[in-house]
Protein backbone atom coordinates (compact mmCIF):
# COMPACT_ATOMS: atom_id res chain seq x y z
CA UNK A 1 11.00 1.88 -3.29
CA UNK A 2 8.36 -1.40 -2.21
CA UNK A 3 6.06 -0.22 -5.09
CA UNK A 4 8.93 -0.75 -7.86
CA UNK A 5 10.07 -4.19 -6.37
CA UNK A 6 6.66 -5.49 -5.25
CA UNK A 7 4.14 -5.97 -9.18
CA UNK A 8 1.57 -6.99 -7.65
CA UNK A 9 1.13 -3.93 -5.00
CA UNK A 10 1.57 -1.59 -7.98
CA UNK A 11 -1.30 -3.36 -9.64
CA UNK A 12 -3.56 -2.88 -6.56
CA UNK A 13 -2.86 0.73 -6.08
CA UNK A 14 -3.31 1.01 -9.88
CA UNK A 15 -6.88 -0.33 -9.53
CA UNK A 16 -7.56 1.65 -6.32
CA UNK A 17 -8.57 5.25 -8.35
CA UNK A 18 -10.40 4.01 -11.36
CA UNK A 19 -12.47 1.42 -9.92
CA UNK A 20 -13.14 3.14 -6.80
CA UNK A 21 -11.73 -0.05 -4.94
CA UNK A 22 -9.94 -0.63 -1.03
CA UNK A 23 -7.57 -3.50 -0.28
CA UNK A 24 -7.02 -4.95 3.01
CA UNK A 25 -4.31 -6.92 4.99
CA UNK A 26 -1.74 -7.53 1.62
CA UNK A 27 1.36 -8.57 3.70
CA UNK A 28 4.34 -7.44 2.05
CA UNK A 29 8.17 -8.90 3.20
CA UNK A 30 11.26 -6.18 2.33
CA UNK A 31 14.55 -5.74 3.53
CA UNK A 32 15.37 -2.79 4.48
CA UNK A 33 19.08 -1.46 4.04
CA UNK A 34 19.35 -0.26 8.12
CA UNK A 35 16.76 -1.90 9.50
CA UNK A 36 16.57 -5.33 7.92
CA UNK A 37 13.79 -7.40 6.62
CA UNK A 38 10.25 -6.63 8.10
CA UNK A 39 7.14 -7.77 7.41
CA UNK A 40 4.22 -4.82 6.77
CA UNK A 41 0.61 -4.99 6.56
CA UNK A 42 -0.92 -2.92 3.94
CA UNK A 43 -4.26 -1.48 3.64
CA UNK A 44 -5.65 1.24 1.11
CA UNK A 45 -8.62 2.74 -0.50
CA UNK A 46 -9.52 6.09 -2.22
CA UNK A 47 -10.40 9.34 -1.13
CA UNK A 48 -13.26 11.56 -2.41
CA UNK A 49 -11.88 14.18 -4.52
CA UNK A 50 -12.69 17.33 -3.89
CA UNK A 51 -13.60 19.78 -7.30
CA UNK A 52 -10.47 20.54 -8.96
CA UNK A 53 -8.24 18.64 -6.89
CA UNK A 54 -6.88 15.35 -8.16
CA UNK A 55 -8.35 11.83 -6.25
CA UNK A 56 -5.88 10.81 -3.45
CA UNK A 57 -5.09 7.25 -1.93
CA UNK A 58 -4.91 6.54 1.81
CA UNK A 59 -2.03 3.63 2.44
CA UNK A 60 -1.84 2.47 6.10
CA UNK A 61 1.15 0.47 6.79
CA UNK A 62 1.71 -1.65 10.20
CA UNK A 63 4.50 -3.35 11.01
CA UNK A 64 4.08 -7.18 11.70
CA UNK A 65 7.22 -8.34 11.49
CA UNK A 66 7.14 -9.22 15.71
CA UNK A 67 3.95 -10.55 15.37
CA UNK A 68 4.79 -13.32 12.92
């Protein structure tokens, strides 16, 4: 999974809830077991939460990897 090989996206999407904070264009590189490396463009931020529900993150992920 990226988040447990990748710290510093865990920290982002750590801070996203609690501070009420987005991130834009973090580039991550993986390889992937069947489709080899690729390069993805990450962006998040936090959704509203409705009463009772629990606050939700939007992650949008675009692959790069031919535009590099």
């Amino acid at each position: 999974m990226l988040i447990r090989t990748i710290p510093r996206l865990r920290e982002l999407l750590e801070e996203i809830i609690p501070r009420n904070k987005v991130f834009e264009n973090f580039e991550v590189k993986h390889d992937f077991p069947v489709i080899g490396v690729r390069i993805m463009m990450l962006n998040a931020r936090c959704l509203e939460a409705r009463p009772g529900h629990p606050a939700l993150i939007l992650l949008a992920m675009e692959d790069v990897t031919e535009l590099t």
